[in-house]
Structures are given as structure tokens and as C-alpha cells.
Protein backbone atom coordinates (compact mmCIF):
# COMPACT_ATOMS: atom_id res chain seq x y z
CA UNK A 1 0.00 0.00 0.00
CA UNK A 2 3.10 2.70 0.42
CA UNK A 3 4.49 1.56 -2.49
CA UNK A 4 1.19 2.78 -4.24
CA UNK A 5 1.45 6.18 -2.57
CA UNK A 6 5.06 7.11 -3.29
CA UNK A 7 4.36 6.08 -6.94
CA UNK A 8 1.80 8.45 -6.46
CA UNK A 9 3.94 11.12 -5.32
CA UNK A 10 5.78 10.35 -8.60
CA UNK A 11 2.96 11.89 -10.93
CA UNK A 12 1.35 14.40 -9.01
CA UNK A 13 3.20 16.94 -7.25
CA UNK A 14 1.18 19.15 -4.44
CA UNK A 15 0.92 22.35 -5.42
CA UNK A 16 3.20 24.84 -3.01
CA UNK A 17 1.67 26.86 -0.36
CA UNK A 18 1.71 30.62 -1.09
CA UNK A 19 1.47 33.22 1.69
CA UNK A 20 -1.88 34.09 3.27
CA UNK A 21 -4.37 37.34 3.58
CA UNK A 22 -7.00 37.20 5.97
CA UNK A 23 -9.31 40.36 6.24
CA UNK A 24 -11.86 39.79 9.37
CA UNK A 25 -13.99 42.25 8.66
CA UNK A 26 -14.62 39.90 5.38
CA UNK A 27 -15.36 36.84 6.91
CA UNK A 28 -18.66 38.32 8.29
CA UNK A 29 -21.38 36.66 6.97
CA UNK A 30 -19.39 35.42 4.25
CA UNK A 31 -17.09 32.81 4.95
CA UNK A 32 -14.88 30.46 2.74
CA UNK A 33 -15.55 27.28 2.29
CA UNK A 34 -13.60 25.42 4.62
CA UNK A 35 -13.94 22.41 6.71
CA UNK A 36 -12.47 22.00 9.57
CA UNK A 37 -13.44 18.11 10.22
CA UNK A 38 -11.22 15.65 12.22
CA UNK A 39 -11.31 12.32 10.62
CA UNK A 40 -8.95 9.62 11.83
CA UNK A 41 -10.63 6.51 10.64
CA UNK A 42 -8.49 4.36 8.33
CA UNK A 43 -11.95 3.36 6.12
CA UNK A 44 -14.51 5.02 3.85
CA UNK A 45 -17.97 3.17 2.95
CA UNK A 46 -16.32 2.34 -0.60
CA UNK A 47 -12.48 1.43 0.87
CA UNK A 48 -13.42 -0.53 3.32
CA UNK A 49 -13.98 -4.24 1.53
CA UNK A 50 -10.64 -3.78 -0.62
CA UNK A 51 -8.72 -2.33 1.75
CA UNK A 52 -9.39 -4.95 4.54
CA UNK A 53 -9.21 -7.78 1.73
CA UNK A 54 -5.29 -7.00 0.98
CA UNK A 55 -4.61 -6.66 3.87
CA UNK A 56 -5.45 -10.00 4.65
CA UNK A 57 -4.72 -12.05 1.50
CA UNK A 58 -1.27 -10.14 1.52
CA UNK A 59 -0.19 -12.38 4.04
CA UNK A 60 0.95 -15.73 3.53
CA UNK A 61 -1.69 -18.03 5.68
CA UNK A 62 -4.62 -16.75 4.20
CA UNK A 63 -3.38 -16.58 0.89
CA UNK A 64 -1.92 -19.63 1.03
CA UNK A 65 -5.58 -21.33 2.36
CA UNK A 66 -7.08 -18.97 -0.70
CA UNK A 67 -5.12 -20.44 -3.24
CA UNK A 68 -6.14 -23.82 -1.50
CA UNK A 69 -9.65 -23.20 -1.70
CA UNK A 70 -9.56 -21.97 -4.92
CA UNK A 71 -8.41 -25.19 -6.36
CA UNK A 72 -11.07 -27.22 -5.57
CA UNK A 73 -12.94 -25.39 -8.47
CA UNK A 74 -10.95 -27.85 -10.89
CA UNK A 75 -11.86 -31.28 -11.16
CA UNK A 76 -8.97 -32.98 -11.52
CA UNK A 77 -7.60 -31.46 -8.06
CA UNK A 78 -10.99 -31.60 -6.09
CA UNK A 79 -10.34 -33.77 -3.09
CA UNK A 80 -13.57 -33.14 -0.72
CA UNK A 81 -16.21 -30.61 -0.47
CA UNK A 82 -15.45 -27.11 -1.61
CA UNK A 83 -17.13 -25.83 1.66
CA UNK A 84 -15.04 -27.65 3.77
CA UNK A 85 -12.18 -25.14 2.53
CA UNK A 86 -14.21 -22.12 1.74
CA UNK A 87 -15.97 -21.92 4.86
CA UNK A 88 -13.42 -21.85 7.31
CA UNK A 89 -11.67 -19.35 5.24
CA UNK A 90 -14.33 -17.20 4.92
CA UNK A 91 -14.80 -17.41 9.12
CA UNK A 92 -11.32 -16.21 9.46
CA UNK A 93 -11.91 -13.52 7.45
CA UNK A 94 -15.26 -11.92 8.56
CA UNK A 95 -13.66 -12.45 11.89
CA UNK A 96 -11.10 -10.29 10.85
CA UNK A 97 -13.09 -7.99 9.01
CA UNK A 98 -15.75 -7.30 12.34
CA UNK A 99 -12.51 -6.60 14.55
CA UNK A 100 -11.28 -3.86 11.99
CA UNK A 101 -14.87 -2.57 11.30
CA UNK A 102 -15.32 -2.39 15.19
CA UNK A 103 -12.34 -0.45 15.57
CA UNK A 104 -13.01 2.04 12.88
CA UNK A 105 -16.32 2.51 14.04
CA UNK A 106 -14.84 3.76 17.51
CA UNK A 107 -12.76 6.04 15.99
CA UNK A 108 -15.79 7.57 14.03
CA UNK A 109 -17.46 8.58 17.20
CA UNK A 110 -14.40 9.71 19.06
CA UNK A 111 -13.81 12.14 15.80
CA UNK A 112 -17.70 12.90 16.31
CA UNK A 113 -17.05 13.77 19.96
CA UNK A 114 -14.33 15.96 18.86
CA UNK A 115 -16.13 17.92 15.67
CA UNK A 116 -19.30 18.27 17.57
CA UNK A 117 -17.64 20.65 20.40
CA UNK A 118 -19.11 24.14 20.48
CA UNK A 119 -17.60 27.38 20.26
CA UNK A 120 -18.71 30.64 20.76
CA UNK A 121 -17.83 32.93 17.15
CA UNK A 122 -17.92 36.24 16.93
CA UNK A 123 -20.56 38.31 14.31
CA UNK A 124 -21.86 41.19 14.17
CA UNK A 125 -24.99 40.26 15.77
CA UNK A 126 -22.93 39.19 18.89
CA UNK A 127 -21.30 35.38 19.88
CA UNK A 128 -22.93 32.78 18.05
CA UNK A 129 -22.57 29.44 19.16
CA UNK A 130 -20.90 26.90 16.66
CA UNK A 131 -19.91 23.47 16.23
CA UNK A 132 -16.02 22.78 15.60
CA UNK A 133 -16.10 21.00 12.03
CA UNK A 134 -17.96 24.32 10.56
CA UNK A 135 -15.17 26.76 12.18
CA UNK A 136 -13.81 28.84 8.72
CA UNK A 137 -10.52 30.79 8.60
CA UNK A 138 -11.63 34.38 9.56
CA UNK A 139 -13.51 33.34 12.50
CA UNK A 140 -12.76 35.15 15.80
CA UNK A 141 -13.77 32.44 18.14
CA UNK A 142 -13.98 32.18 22.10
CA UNK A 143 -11.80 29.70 23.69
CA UNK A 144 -12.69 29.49 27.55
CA UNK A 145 -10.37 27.49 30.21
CA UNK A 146 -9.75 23.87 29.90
CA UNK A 147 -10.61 23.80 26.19
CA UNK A 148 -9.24 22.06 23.22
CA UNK A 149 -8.16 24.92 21.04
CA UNK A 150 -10.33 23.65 17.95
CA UNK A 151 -8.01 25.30 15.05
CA UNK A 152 -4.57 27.41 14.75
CA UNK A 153 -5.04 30.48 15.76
CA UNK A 154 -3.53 34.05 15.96
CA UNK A 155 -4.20 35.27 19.67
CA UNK A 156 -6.13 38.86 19.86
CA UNK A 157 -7.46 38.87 23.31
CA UNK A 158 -7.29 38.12 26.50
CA UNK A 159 -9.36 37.77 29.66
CA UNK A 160 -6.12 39.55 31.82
CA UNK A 161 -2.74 40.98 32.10
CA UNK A 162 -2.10 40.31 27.85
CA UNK A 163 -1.02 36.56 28.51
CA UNK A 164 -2.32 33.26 28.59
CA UNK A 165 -0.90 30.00 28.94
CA UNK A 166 -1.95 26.78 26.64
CA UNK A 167 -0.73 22.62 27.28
CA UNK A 168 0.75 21.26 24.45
CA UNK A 169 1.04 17.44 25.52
CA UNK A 170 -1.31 16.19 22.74
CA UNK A 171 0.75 17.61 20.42
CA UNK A 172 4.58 17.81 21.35
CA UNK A 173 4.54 15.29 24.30
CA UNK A 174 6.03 18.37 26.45
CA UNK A 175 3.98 18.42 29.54
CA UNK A 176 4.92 22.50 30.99
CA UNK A 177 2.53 24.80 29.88
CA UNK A 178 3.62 27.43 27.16
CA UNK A 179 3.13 31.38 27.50
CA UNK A 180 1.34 33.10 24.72
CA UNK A 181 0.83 36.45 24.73
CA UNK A 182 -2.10 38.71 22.55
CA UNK A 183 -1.02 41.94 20.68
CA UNK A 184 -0.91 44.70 22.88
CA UNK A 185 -2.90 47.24 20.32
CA UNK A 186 -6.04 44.61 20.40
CA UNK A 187 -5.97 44.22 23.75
CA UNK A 188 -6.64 48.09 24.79
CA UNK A 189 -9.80 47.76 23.04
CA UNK A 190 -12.96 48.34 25.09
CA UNK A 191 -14.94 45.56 23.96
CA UNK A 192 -14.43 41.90 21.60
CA UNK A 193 -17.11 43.37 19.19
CA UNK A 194 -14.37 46.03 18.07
CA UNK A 195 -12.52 43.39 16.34
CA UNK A 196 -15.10 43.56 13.60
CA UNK A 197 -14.72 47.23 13.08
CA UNK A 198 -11.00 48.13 13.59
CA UNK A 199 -9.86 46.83 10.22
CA UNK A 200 -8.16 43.69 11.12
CA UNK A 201 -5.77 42.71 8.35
CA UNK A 202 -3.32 39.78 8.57
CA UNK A 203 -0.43 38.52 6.01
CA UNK A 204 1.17 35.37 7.26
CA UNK A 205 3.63 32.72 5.93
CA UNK A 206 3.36 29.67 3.50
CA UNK A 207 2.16 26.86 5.17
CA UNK A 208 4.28 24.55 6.89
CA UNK A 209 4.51 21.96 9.05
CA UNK A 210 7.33 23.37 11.68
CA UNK A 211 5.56 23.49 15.19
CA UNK A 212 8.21 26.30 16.78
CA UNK A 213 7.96 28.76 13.74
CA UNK A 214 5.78 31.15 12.68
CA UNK A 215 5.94 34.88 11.01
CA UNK A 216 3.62 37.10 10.57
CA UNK A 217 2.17 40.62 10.47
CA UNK A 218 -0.80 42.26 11.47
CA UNK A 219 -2.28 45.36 10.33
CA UNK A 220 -5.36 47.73 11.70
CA UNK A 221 -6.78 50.59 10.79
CA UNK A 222 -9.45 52.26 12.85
CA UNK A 223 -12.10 53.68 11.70
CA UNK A 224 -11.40 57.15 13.23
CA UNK A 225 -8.01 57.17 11.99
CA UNK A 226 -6.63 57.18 8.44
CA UNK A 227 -3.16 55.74 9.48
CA UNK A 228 -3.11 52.21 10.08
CA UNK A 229 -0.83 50.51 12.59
CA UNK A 230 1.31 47.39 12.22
CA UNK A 231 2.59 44.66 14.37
CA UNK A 232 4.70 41.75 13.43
CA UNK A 233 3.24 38.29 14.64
CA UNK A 234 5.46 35.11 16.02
CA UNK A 235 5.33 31.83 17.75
CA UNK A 236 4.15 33.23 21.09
CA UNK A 237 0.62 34.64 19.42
CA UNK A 238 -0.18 31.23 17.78
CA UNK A 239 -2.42 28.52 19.33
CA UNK A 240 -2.12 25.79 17.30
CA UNK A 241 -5.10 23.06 17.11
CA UNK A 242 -6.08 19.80 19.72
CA UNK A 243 -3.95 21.88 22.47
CA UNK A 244 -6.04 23.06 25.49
CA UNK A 245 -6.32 26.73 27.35
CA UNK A 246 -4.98 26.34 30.72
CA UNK A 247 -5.58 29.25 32.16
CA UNK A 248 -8.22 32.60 31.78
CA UNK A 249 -9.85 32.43 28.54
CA UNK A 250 -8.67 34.23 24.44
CA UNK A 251 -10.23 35.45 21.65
CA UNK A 252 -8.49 34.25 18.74
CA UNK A 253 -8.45 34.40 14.59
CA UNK A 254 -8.40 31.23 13.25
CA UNK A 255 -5.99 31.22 10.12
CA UNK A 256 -5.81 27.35 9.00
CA UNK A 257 -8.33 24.54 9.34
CA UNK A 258 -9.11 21.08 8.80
CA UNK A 259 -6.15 19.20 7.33
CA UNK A 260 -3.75 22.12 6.78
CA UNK A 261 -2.96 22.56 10.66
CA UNK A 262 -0.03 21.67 11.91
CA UNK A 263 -1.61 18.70 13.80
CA UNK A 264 -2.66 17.30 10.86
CA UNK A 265 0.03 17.90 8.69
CA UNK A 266 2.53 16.27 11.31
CA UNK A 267 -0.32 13.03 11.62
CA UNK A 268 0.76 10.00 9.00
CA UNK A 269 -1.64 8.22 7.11
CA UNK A 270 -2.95 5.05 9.57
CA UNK A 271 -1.16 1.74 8.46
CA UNK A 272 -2.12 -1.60 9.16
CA UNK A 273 -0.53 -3.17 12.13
CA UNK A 274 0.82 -6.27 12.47
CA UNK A 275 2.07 -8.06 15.83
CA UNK A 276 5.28 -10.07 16.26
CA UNK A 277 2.91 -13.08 17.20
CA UNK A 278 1.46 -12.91 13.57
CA UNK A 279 4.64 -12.39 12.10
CA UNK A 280 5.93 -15.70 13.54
CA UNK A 281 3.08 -17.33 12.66
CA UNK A 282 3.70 -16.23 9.14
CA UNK A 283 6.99 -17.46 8.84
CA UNK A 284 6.27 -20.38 10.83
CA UNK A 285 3.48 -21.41 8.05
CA UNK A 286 6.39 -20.58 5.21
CA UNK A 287 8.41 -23.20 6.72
CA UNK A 288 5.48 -25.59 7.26
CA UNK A 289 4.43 -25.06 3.42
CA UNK A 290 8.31 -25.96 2.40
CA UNK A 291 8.11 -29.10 4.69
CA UNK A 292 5.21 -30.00 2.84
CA UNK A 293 6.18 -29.56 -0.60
CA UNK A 294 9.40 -31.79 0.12
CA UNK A 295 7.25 -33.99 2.01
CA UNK A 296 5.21 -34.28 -1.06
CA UNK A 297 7.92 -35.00 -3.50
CA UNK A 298 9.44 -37.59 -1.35
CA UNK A 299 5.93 -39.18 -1.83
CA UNK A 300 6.08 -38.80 -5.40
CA UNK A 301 9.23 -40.02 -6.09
CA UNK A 302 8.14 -43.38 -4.17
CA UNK A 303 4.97 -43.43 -6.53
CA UNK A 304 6.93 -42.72 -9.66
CA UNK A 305 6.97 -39.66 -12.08
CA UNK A 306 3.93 -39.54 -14.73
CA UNK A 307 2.91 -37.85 -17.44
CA UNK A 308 0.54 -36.43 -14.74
CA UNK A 309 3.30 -35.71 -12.12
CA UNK A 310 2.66 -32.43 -11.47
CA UNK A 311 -1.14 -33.01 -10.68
CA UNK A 312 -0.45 -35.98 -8.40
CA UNK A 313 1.81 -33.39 -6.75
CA UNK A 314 -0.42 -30.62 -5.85
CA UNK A 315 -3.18 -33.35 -4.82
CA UNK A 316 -0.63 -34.41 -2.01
CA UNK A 317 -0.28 -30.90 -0.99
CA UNK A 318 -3.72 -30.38 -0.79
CA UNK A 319 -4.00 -33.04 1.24
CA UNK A 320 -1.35 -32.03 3.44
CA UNK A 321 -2.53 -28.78 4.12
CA UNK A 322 -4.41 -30.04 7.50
CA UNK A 323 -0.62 -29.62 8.97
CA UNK A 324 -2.04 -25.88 9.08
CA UNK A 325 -4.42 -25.14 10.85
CA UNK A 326 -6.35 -22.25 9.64
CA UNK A 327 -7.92 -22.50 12.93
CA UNK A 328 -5.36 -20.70 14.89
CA UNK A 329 -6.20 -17.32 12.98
CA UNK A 330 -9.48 -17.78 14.27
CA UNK A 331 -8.52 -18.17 17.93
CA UNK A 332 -6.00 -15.47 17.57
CA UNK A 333 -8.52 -12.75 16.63
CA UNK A 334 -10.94 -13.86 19.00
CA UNK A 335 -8.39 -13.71 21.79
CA UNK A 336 -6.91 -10.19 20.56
CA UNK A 337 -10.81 -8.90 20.86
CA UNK A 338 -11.09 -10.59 24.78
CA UNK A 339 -7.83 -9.21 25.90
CA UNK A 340 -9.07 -5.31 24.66
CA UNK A 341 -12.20 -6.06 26.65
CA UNK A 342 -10.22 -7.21 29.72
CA UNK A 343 -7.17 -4.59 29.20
CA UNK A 344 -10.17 -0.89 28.86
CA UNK A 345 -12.17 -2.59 32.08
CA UNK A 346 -9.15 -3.23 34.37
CA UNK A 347 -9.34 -1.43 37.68
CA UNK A 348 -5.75 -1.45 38.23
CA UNK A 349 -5.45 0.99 34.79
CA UNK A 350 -8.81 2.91 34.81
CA UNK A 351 -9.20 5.17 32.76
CA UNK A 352 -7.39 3.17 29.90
CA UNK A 353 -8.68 3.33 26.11
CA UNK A 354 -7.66 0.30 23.57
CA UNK A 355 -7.41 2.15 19.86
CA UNK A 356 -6.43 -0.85 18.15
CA UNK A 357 -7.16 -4.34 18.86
CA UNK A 358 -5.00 -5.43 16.35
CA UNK A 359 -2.14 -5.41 18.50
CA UNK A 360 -2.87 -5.63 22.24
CA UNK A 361 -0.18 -8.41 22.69
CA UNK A 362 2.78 -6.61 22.34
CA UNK A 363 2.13 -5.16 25.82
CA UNK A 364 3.46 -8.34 27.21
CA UNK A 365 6.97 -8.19 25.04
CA UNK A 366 7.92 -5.02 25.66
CA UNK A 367 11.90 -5.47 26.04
CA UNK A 368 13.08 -1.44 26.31
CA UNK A 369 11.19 1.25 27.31
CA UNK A 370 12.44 4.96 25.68
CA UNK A 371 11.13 7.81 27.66
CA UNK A 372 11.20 11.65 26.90
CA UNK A 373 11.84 14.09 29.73
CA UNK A 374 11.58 17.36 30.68
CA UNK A 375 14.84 18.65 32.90
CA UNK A 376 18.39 16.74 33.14
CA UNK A 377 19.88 14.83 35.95
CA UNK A 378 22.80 16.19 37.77
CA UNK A 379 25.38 15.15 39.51
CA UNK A 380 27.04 18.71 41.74
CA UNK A 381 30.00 18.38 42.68
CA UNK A 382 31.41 21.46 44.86
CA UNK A 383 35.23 22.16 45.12
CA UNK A 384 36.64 24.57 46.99
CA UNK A 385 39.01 27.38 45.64
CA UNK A 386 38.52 30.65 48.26
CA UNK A 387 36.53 31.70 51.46
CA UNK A 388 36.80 35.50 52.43
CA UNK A 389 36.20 35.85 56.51
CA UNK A 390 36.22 39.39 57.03
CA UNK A 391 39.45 40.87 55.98
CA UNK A 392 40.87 38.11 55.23
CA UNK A 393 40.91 35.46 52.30
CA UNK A 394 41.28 31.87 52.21
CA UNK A 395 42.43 29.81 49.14
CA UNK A 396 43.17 26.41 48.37
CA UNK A 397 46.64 26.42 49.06
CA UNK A 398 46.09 27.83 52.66
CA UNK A 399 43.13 25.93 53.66
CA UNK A 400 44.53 24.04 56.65
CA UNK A 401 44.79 27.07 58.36
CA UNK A 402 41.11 26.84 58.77
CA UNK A 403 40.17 24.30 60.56
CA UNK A 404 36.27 23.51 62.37
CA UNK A 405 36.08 23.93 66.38
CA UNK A 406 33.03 22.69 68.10
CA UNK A 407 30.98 25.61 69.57
């Protein structure tokens, strides 16, 4: 499936991101088509049945029991009843085909969780409440405390002393809180409804994906004044999206959406996952296949080479292919699915969310565990060159003429 997307890449290059102008006052009432939907589901209605079908014929047991199956369609190779193969086969894979379903299915109504959040936006009629997914660029939107900022964002306002502090754990891992800071022209306003009137202008950069860069300028122009004013715009005024106001609450611009913010443009495209368990059972079915085809030779070359050999050859490996048991795919599935259950409803870990059940074994082979951390580990040690008592001063060289007394 990458293979498919880098020859992609071949043929059609994206186009390059040009620099942006955002004009509030015309967003009111008018804005661009934009959507600012979260969708993290690996599956659309139409992908689903292909998609889940190579992944599972890709690998070497089922294809392997496919290609079994499918010769019982010719006569001369038909050993039994076809749905003594077929059906089995089919088991494993609607098995297989529920789990992923099941799991894509979650992820639809944690993304519907996520786009249905409200938001108060600013018009000129006052703060109208709307859901995330339908946020535009050119919205000024109200983000209060504990909230998931819902897009990037330029910050205008807010609620004290021109700063405001957002987590950014979702989205760098970095658990201290980081200082933002409004413009100090926007913030001397009287009231957030002036935002619509004071000629808010704003040029930024090309989009990119670099989390700790930004540039930027902002322009005003009031309507009693001719001049307009000009301040340049950096990391610190930028809340970027699926980070969460920790303290007070902002009024903020949004300027991208949807999949051009940076959390989006930093998240991969979702891959199927595959255990080490299945990967041993993989190549321990290669090896089992090979064992058969020599054992089937051997068997052969007792009988004695025919015009016919080769048939009388894949007959014995058809018959030989009870050494696998397609079984075990079955009981593997079902046993990933129990061990979810058992993992998201153990007291000992509340709290805990499975996102894939694909893979809940490798929990219990974890050999090294990396871990990220904020502040280093020191080691002080002090050594001592001079003490000054009064008038006079103590080096190294003369230290034992100080010596301790008990008081």
C-alpha cells in the first residue's frame, strides 16, 4: 500500500503553499468554504472491503488457504467438499473484518465527539454558538479554560494581564505549559465586538509543518483614523489546534483549518498493524508449506513420475494442508478482541482506552522502554578554591589554616 502512494507522489506533485491574507472584517457573513473536520478513521464506505481484503490475503496463511480453496474449483484437483475449505476461510476472514470494522467505528465517534464541540464565534450580531467541524478561517472564536483549542489560531485577546498559557502534551509530548501572549494594540480595546470594526488585516507565511515557527504581520486601521498601525506576529501569538487553554480564557483568529494545521500535517496516514505473534506465525506457516512440498515430492518419487506428475503433486499438498491449521487465525482474533475487553475494564489501569485491537499483545513483550523528559539529571559536585572571613581570604593552598572547632 506505500508503495502505491510514493508512486503516487511520482505523478502528481502538491501544489506549493503561497502566503496568506486574511481580512476579518470579510469573513462576516461570508465565509470560505472550509472544513475544519477531524477524521482519523483508516476506512470510507467504498475502501473498506478492498482495503481490509489486501490486507489480509497479503499475508501468507490466508493466501496460502485462498489459493487452496480456490483449487477445488478444478476437477482434476478436487479432493472433498469445496465448503469444507471455503468456509473456514471465509470465518477467518469476517472475523477479521468485524474486529477492523469495530475499531473504525470507535474512531468515528471519538472524531464525532471531537467535531461536535461548540464554540462561541464572533458576528456582528454578537457570539454565536458553533460546532467545531464548521469553524472557517476568519472566524474570531472564544476559547474558555480547559478547552481544546479547535483550530490554529492568531491570539487577539485576553481575559487579563495580555497573557495566557496553553498545554501542548497532545501535540509535542512536552507536559509545561507554554506562554502566549495577545497583541498589545487589540488588547486596549474596550470591547471583543471592536474586532469587527478596527480593520483587522493579517499577512502570514506559506504553510508549513514546523511546530516552533511562525511569522507574521498584522495590520489595523481604525475607523477614526486614516493611518493604520502594524505589528509583526510570532510563535508566542499562535495557538495551534487539539492543544487546550490552561488558564483565563482568548479570543483568537483562526488562520488554517481542517487538514492544513499543523496537527494534521505532522499526523501519517494510519497503516495496518501487524504483531510479532502474527509475524511468527507467518513465517512459521512458510516453513510448514516448504516441509510440505518436500514432504510431497518424497511421496512422489516413491509413486513414480507420470505424465501427470505435477497433478499428483499438488493433490498431495492439498492433502497435506491439515498440517495448518487455519484455525489458529481464528482463535488469535478472537483472543486479541477478549484481551481489549479485559485490558479498557481493568481497575488497576482505569481510565485506559484500547485504539487498536490489532495489536494488544505486544504489551506483554515489551523489552526497552524509551522515555522523553523534561529537565536533566545532575550530579554537583562542589570544590573549593577561596573563602573571604572578614578581611581576610582563604584559598586552596592555605586551607589548613582553617580548621572547624566545636561551639
Amino acid at each position: 500500500m506505500h508503495f502505491f502512494y510514493r508512486l503516487r507522489g511520482l505523478f502528481i506533485k502538491p501544489k506549493p503553499s503561497l502566503p496568506r491574507t486574511i481580512t476579518v472584517s470579510d469573513s462576516i457573513g461570508k465565509r470560505p468554504v472550509k472544513n475544519n473536520r477531524i477524521s482519523n478513521q483508516k476506512y470510507s464506505i467504498i475502501s473498506f472491503l478492498p482495503k481490509v481484503l489486501f490486507q489480509q490475503f497479503k499475508v501468507f496463511l490466508n493466501l496460502y488457504f485462498l489459493v487452496i480453496a480456490c483449487s477445488q474449483v478444478v476437477p482434476q484437483l478436487k479432493i472433498g467438499y469445496w465448503y469444507t475449505y471455503w468456509a473456514p476461510l471465509m470465518f477467518v476472514v469476517s472475523v477479521t473484518m468485524c474486529r477492523e470494522l469495530y475499531d473504525d467505528v470507535k474512531r468515528y465517534f471519538r472524531d464525532k465527539v471531537i467535531n461536535g464541540q461548540k464554540y462561541s464565534v464572533l458576528t456582528s450580531d454578537g457570539f454565536t454558538v458553533v460546532t467545531s467541524e464548521n469553524l472557517s478561517v476568519g472566524d474570531i472564536v472564544l476559547v474558555h479554560k480547559d478547552q481544546r483549542i479547535p483550530a490554529d489560531m492568531i491570539l487577539l485577546r485576553t481575559s487579563a494581564n495580555n497573557k495566557g498559557f496553553i498545554k501542548t502534551d497532545q501535540l509535542d509530548g512536552e507536559t509545561d505549559w507554554k506562554l502566549r501572549t495577545s497583541l498589545p494594540l487589540l488588547q486596549e480595546l474596550q470591547s471583543d465586538e471592536e474586532l469587527l470594526t478596527c480593520g483587522i488585516k493579517l499577512n502570514i507565511e506559506p504553510l508549513q509543518k514546523d511546530l516552533y515557527s511562525f511569522s507574521g504581520r498584522l495590520s489595523m486601521t481604525p475607523r477614526e483614523s486614516d493611518t493604520g498601525i502594524e505589528e509583526p506576529l510570532s510563535l508566542v501569538n499562535t495557538l495551534w489546534a487539539n492543544t487546550v487553554l490552561a488558564t483565563g480564557s482568548i479570543v483568537g483568529l483562526v488562520i488554517y483549518v481542517g487538514k492544513e494545521t499543523r496537527s494534521v500535517l505532522h499526523t501519517s496516514t494510519p497503516r495496518a498493524k501487524t504483531g510479532l505473534v502474527d509475524r511468527e506465525i507467518n513465517n512459521l506457516t512458510k516453513v510448514l508449506f516448504l516441509s510440505m512440498m518436500i514432504l510431497a515430492v518424497i511421496i512422489l518419487s516413491l509413486k513414480g513420475f507420470s505424465s501427470y506428475w505435477f497433478v499428483y503433486l499438488l493433490r498431495y499438498v492439498i492433502l497435506f494442508s491439515y498440517i495448518i491449521p487455519i484455525s489458529l487465525r481464528v482463535n488469535l482474533d478472537m483472543g486479541k478482541l477478549v484481551y481489549s475487553w479485559i485490558i479498557q475494564r481493568d481497575s488497576n489501569i482505569a481510565g485506559n482506552l484500547v485504539r487498536n485491537s490489532t495489536i494488544p499483545e505486544e504489551l506483554g513483550r515489551i523489552e526497552y522502554l524509551l522515555s522523553d523528559k523534561t529537565g536533566t539529571l545532575t550530579k554537583n559536585e562542589m570544590v573549593f578554591k577561596k573563602i573571604h572571613l572578614g578581611s581576610i581570604s582563604y584559598t586552596s593552598e592555605s586551607s589548613d589554616e582553617v580548621s572547624l572547632s566545636p561551639v
